[in-house]
Protein backbone atom coordinates (compact mmCIF):
# COMPACT_ATOMS: atom_id res chain seq x y z
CA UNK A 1 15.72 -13.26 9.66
CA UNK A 2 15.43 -15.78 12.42
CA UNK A 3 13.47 -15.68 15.34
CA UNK A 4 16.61 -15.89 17.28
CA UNK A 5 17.67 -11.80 17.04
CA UNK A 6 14.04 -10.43 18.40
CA UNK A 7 12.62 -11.16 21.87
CA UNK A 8 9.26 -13.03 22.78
CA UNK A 9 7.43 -9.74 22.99
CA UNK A 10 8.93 -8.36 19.83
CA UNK A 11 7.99 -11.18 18.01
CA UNK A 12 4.67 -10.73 19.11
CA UNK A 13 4.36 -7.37 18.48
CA UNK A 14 5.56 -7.92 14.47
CA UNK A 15 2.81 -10.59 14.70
CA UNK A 16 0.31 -8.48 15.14
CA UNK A 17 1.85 -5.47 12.63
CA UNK A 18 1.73 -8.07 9.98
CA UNK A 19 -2.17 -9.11 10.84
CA UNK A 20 -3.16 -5.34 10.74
CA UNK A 21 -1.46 -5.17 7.58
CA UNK A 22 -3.90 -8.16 6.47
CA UNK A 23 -6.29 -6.13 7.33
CA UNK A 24 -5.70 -2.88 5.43
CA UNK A 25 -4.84 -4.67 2.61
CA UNK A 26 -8.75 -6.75 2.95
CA UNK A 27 -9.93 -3.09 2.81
CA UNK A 28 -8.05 -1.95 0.08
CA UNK A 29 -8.69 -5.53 -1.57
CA UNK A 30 -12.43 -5.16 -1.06
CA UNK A 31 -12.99 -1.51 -2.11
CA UNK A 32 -12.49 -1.97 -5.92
CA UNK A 33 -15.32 -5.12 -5.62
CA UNK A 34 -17.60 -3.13 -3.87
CA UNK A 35 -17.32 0.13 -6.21
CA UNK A 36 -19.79 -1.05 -8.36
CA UNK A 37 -22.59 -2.00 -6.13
CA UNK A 38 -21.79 1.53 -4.16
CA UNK A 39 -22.56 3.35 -7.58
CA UNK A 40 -25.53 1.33 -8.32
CA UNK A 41 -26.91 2.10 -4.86
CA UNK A 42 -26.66 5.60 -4.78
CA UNK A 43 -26.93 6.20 -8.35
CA UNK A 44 -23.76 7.76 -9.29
CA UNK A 45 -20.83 7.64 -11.86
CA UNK A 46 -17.52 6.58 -11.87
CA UNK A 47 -15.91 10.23 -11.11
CA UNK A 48 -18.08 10.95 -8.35
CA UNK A 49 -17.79 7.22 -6.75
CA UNK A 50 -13.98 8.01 -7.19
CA UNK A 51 -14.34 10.99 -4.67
CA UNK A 52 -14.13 8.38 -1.84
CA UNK A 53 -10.62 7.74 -3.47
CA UNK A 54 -9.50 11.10 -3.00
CA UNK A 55 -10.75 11.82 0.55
CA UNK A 56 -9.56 8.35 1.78
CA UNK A 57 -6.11 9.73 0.43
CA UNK A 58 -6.29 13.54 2.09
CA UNK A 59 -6.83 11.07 5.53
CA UNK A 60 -3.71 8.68 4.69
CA UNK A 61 -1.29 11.91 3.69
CA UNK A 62 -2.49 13.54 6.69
CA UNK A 63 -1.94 10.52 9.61
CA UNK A 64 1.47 9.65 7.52
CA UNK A 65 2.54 13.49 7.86
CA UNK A 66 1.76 13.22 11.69
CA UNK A 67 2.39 9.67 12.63
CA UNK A 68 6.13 10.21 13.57
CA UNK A 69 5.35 12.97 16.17
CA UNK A 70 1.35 11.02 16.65
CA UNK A 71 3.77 8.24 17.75
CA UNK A 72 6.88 9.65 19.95
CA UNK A 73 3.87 11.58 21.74
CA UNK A 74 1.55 8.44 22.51
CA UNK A 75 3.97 5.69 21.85
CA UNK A 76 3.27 2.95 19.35
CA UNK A 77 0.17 1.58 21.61
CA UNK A 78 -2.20 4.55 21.85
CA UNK A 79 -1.08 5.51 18.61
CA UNK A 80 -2.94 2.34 16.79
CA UNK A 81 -5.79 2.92 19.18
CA UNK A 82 -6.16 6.35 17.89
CA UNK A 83 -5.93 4.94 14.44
CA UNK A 84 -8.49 1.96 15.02
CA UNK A 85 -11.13 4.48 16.61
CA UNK A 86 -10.65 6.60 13.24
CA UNK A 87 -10.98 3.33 11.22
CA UNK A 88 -14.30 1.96 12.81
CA UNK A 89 -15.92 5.50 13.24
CA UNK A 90 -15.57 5.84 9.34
CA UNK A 91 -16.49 2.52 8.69
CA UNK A 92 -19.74 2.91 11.17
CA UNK A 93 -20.89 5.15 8.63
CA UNK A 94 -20.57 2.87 5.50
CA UNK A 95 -22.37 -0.23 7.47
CA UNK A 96 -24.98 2.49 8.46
CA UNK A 97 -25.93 3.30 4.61
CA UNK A 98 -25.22 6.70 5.56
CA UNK A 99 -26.10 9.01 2.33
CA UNK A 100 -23.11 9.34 -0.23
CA UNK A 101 -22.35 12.91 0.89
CA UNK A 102 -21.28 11.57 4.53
CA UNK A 103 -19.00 8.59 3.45
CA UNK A 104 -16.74 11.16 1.90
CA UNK A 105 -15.97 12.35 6.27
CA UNK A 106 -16.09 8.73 6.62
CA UNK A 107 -13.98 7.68 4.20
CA UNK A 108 -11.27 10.13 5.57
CA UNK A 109 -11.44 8.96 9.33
CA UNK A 110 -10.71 5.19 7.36
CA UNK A 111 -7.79 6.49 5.26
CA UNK A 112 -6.76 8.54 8.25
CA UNK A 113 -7.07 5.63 10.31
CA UNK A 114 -5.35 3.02 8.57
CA UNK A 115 -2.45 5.66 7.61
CA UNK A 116 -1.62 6.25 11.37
CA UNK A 117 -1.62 2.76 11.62
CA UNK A 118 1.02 1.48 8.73
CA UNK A 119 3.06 4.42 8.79
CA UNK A 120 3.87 4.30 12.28
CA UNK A 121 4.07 0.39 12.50
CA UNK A 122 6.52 1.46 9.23
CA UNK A 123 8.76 3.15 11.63
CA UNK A 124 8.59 0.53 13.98
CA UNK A 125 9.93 -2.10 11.97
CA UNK A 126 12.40 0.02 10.69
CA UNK A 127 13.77 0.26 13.73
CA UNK A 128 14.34 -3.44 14.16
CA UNK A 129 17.61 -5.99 13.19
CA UNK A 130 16.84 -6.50 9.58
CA UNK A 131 14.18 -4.57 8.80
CA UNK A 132 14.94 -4.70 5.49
CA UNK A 133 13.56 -8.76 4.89
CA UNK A 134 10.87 -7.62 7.73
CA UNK A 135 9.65 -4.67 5.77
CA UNK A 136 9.62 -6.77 2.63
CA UNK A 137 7.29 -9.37 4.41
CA UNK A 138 5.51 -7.07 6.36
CA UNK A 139 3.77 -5.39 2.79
CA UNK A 140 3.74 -9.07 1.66
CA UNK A 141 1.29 -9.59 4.57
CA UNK A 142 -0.95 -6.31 3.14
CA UNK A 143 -0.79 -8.65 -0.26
CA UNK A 144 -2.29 -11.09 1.73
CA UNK A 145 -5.45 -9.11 2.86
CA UNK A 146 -5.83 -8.00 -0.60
CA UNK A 147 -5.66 -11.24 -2.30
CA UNK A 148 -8.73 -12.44 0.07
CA UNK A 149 -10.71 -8.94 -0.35
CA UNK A 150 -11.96 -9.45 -3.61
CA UNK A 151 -13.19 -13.09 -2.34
CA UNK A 152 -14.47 -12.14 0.37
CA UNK A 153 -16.66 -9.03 -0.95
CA UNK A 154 -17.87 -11.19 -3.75
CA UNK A 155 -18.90 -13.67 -1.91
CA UNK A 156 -21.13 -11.78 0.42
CA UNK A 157 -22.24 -9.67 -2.53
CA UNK A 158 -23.41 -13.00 -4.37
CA UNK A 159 -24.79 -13.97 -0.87
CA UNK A 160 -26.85 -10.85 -1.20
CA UNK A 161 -26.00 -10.15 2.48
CA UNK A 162 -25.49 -5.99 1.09
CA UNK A 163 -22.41 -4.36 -0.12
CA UNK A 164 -22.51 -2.58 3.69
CA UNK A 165 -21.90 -6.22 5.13
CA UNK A 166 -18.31 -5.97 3.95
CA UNK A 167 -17.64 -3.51 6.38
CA UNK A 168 -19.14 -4.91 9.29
CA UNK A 169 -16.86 -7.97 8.97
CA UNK A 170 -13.89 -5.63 8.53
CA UNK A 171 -14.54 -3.25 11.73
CA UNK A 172 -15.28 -6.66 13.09
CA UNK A 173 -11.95 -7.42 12.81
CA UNK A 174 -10.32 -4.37 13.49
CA UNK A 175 -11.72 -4.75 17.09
CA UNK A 176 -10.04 -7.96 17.80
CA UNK A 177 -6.84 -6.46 16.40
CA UNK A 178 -7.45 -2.95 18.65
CA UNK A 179 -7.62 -5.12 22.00
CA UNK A 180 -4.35 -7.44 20.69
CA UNK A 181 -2.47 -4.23 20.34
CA UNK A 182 -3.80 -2.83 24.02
CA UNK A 183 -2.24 -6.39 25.44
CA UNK A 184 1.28 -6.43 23.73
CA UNK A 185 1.74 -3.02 22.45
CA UNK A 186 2.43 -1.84 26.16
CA UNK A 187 6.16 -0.71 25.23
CA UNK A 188 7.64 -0.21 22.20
CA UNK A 189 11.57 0.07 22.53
CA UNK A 190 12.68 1.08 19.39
CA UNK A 191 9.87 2.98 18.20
CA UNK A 192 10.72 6.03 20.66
CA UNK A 193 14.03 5.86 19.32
CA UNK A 194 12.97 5.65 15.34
CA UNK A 195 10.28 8.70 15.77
CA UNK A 196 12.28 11.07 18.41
CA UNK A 197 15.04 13.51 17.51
CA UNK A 198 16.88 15.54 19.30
CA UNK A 199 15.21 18.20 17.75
CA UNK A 200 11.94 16.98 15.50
CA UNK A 201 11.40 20.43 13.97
CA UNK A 202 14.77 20.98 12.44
CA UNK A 203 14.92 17.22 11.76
CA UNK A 204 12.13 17.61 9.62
CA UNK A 205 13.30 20.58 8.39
CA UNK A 206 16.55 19.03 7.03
CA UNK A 207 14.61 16.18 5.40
CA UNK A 208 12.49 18.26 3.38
CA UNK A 209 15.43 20.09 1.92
CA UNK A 210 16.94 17.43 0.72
CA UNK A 211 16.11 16.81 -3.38
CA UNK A 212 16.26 12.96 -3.37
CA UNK A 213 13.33 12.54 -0.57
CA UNK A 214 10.87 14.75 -3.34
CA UNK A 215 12.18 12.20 -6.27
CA UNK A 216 11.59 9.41 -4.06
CA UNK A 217 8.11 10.43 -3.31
CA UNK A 218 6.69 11.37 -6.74
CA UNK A 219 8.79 7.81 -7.98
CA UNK A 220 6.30 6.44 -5.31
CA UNK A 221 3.55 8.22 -5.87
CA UNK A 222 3.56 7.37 -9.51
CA UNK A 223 4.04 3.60 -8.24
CA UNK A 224 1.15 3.51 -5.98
CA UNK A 225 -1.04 4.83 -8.45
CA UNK A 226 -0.35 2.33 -10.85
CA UNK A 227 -1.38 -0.46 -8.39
CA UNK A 228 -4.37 0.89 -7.03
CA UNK A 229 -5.47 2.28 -10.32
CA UNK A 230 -5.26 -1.35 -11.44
CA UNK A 231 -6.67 -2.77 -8.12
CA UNK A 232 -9.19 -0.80 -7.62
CA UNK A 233 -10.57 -0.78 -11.61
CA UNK A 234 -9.42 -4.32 -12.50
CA UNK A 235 -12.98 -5.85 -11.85
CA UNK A 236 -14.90 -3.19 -13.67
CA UNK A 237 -12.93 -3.19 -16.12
CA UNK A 238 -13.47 -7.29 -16.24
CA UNK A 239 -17.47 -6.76 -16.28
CA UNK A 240 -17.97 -4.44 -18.90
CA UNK A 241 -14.82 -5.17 -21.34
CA UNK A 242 -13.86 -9.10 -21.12
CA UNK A 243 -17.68 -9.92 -20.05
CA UNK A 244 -16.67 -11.89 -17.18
CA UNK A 245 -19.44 -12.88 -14.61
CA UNK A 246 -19.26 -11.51 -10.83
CA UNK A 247 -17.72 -14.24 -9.60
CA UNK A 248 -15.08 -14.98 -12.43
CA UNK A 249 -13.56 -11.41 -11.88
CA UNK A 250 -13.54 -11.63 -8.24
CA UNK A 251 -11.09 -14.48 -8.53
CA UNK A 252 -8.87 -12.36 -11.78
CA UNK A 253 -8.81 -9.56 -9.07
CA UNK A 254 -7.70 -12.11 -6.60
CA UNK A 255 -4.85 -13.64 -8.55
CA UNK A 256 -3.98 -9.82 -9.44
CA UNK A 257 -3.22 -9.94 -5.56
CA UNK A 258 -1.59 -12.65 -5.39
CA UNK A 259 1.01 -11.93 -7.82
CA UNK A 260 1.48 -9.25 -5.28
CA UNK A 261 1.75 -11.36 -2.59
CA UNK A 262 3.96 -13.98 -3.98
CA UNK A 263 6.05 -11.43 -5.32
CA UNK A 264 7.22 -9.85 -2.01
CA UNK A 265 7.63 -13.02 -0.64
CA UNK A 266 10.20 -14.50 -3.54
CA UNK A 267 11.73 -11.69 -5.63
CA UNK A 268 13.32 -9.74 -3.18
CA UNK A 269 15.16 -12.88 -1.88
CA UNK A 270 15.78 -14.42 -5.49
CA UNK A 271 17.59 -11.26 -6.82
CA UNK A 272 19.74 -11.28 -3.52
CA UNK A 273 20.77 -14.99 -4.51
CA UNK A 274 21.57 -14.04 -8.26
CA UNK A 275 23.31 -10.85 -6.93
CA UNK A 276 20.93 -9.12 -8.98
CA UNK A 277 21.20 -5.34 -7.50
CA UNK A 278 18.27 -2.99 -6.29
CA UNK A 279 18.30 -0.33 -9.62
CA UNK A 280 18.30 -3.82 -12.40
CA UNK A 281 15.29 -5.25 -10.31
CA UNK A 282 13.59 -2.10 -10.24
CA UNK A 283 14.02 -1.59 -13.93
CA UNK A 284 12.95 -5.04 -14.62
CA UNK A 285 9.92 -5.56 -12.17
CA UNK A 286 8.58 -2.05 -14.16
CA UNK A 287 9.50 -3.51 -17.56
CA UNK A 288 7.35 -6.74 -16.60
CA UNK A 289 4.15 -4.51 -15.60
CA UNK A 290 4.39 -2.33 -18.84
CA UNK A 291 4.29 -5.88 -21.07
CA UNK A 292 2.00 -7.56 -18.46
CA UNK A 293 -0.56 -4.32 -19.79
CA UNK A 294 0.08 -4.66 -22.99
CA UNK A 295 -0.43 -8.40 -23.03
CA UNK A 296 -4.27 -7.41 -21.79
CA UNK A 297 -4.49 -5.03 -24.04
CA UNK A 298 -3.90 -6.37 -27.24
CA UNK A 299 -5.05 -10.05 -26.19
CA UNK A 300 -8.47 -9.17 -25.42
CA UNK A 301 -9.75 -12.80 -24.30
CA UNK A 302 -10.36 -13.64 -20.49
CA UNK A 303 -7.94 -15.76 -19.94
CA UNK A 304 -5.11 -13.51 -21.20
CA UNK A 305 -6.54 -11.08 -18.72
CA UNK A 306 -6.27 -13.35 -15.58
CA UNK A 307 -2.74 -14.41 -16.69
CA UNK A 308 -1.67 -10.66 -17.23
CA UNK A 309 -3.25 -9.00 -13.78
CA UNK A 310 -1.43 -12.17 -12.03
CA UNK A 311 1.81 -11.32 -13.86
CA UNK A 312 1.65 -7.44 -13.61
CA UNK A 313 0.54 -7.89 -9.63
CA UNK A 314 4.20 -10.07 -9.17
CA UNK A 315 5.88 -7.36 -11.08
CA UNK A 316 5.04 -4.64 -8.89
CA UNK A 317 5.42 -6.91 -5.82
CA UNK A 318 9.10 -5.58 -4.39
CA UNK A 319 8.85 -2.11 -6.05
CA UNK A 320 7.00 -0.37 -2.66
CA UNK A 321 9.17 -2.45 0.26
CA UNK A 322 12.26 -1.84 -1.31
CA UNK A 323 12.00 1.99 -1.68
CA UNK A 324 11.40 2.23 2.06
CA UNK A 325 14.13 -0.14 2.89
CA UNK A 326 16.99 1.74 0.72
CA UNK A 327 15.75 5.31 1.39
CA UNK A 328 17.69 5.38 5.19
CA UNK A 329 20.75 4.85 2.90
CA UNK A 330 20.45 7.48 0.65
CA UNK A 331 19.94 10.46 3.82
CA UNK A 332 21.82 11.19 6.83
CA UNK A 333 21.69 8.34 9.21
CA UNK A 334 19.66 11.07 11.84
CA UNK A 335 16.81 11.70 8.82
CA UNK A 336 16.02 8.02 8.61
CA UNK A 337 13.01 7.91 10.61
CA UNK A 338 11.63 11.42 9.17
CA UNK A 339 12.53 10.04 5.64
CA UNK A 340 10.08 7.49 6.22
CA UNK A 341 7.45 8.72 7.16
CA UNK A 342 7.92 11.97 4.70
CA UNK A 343 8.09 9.53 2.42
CA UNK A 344 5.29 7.85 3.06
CA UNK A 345 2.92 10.37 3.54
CA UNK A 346 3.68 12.61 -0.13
CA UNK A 347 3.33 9.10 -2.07
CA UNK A 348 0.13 8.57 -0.53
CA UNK A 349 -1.76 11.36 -2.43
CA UNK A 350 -1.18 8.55 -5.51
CA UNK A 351 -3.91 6.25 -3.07
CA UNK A 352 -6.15 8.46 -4.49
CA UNK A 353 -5.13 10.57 -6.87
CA UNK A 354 -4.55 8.00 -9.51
CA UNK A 355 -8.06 5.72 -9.39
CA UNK A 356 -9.98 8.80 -8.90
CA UNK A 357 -8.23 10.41 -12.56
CA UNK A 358 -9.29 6.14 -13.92
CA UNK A 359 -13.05 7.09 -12.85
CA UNK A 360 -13.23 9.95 -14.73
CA UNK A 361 -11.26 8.80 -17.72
CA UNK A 362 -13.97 5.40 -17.51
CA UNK A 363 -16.98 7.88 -16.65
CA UNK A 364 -16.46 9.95 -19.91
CA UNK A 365 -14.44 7.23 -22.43
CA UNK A 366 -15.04 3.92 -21.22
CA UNK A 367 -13.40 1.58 -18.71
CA UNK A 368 -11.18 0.64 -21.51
CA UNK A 369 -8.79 3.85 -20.85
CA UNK A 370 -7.63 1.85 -17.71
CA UNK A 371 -4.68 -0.14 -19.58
CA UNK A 372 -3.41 3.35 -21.51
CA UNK A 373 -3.47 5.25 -18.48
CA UNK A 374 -1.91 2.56 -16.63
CA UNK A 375 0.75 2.17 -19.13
CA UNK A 376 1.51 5.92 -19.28
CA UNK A 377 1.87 6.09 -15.54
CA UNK A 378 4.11 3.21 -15.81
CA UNK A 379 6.67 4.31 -18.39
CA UNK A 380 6.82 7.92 -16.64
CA UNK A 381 7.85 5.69 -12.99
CA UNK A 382 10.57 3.96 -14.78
CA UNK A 383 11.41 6.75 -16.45
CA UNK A 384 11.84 8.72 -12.84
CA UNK A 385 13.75 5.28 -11.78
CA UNK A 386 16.28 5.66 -14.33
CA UNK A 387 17.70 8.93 -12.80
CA UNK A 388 17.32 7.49 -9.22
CA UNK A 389 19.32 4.16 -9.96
CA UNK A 390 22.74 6.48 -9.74
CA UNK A 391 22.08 7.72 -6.05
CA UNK A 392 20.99 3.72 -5.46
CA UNK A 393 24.08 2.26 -7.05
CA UNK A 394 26.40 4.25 -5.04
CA UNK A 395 24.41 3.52 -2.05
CA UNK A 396 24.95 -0.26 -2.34
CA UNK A 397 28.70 0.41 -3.76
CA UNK A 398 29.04 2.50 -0.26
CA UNK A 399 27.36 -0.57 1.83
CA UNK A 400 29.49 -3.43 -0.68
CA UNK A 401 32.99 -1.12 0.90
CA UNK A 402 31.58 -0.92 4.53
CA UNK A 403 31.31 -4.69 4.51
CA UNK A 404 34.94 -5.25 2.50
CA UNK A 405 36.24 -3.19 5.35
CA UNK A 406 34.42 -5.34 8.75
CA UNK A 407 35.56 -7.80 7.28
């Protein structure tokens, strides 16, 4: 993309969706660091620590279910406001050391929160010339966040500054980003356009009839719970099975997310220059994470685990952005926005789902269980991917004839 084909205030305005996406992913980065301290604290397991997975998903499904009408009511500018508030009321109450009972409602205003936030900034850059590269870079940017999270929750644990001081730094700068999106989130063309129908209620209707939107969103459920499962249980997993000091497994964790990161950035753009097409990445990137696991698994030495979490983190880098990029092709032109953010919000019950099942397995077997389970979730997504790739294939047959014919 070049800078050339947005305008000035455009440009800004992805600016600033990409720095919010820093931040959720420093959140989502941080969380599996701070897990253990949290269950320490309050004296709690595993399972019950892995409530605050399943609440902070109930608030993500339920601002992604909303966000497209949240978003052609307010526009895209009070619409992150609303999401902010939600994010730094929830977060008040971890900085507060609120008992455990109360994070759970504060945990769901900071899934709630953050959802309104990505999913409608989602359907804002889907709206936009090439949103397909911006998407791509846009959840390369969340890789970002999470690659520092780990670093920057173990180093203030170490500092022995309190697990809570995480959050302060985070609502800290989720204020700066709130009065950024007051200044240039004034107008949003595009956005109105991308959330409004000329009928939302039958729009969404349609969209929820239609099979390959439910395949779609249990292919990306399954996906998201593989790398938040991982993510979030990566650095317990490091302390108790590979016996890996604090500060060693904060970096593992770290280089798990940058495998992300550098994935989005390179694959995407690599298998466009080997005309390698969407359903043979897919099917590779998935292969890669199932050996990356096994690699840990039966090599159990330290450094074989920081080599496999970097290698399974690239893997899994272009699986998310290019599901949302390809899904507009495979419904009704008039669906696309309501696709996405259908989408969007069913595959986000895996945010939680997924890590919370890894507690309980860890609680009541060991932390071990986390490369099995992640293996079995992994072999049922490319197993779901398999009968997708047909729709996909035609799809980019369908686009290859389109172009033939411009031409």
């Amino acid at each position: 993309m070049t800078n050339t084909s947005l305008t000035r205030s455009t440009r800004g305005r992805v600016g600033l969706a990409f720095l919010w996406l820093v931040l959720i992913g420093l959140n989502g980065g941080a969380n599996g660091v701070i897990l253990p301290s949290l269950g320490t604290f309050y004296q709690i397991g595993e399972g019950v620590v892995g409530l605050l997975f399943l609440v902070s998903s109930l608030g993500y499904f339920l601002a992604a279910l909303g966000s497209g009408l949240l978003v052609e009511r307010l526009g895209l500018r009070w619409l992150i406001a609303l999401g902010a508030a939600a994010m730094l009321l929830g977060m008040l109450c971890f900085m507060l050391h609120l008992p455990f009972v109360l994070l759970l409602p504060g945990r769901l205003c900071i899934g709630f929160g953050f959802g309104i936030i990505e999913t409608g900034l989602n359907i804002y850059i889907i709206s936009l010339p090439r949103h397909t590269i911006l998407l791509n870079y846009l959840h390369a940017f969340y890789g970002v966040g999470a690659l520092i999270g780990p670093l920057l929750a173990t180093a203030i644990i170490a500092l022995l500054w309190g697990w809570n001081s995480v959050y302060v730094v985070l609502a800290s700068m989720g204020l700066v980003l709130l009065g950024g999106s007051l200044l240039l989130m004034q107008e949003a063309p595009g956005t109105e356009k991308a959330a409004s129908t000329e009928t939302r209620g039958n729009v969404l209707g349609a969209t929820l009839a239609l099979p390959i939107i439910w395949l779609t969103s249990l292919f990306l459920l399954l996906y998201v719970g593989v790398e938040t499962s991982v993510g979030s249980w990566a650095y317990t997993f490091l302390l108790q099975t590979r016996a890996l000091d604090a500060l060693s497994a904060g970096w593992v964790v770290s280089g798990y997310w940058l495998g992300l990161t550098l994935g989005r950035f390179i694959i995407q753009q690599q298998a466009e220059r080997m005309n390698i097409g969407n359903a043979a990445l897919m099917s590779g990137c998935l292969v890669s994470v199932m050996i990356g696991l096994l690699l840990i698994w039966l090599v159990p030495t330290g450094v074989i685990a920081a080599i496999g979490f970097c290698f399974i983190g690239f893997s899994l880098a272009p699986i998310y952005p290019l599901t949302v990029a390809i899904i507009p092709r495979l419904v009704p032109e008039r669906l696309g926005a309501s696709a996405i953010g259908l989408l969007v919000s069913l595959s986000i019950i895996g945010l939680a789902l997924f890590p919370w099942l890894a507690g309980i397995l860890a609680q009541f077997m060991g932390i071990w269980t986390l490369l099995p389970y992640s293996l079995a979730l992994t072999l049922a997504t490319l197993g779901l991917w398999f009968y997708l790739a047909r729709p996909v294939n035609r799809s980019e047959e369908q686009v290859v004839r389109e172009e033939q014919i411009v031409s």
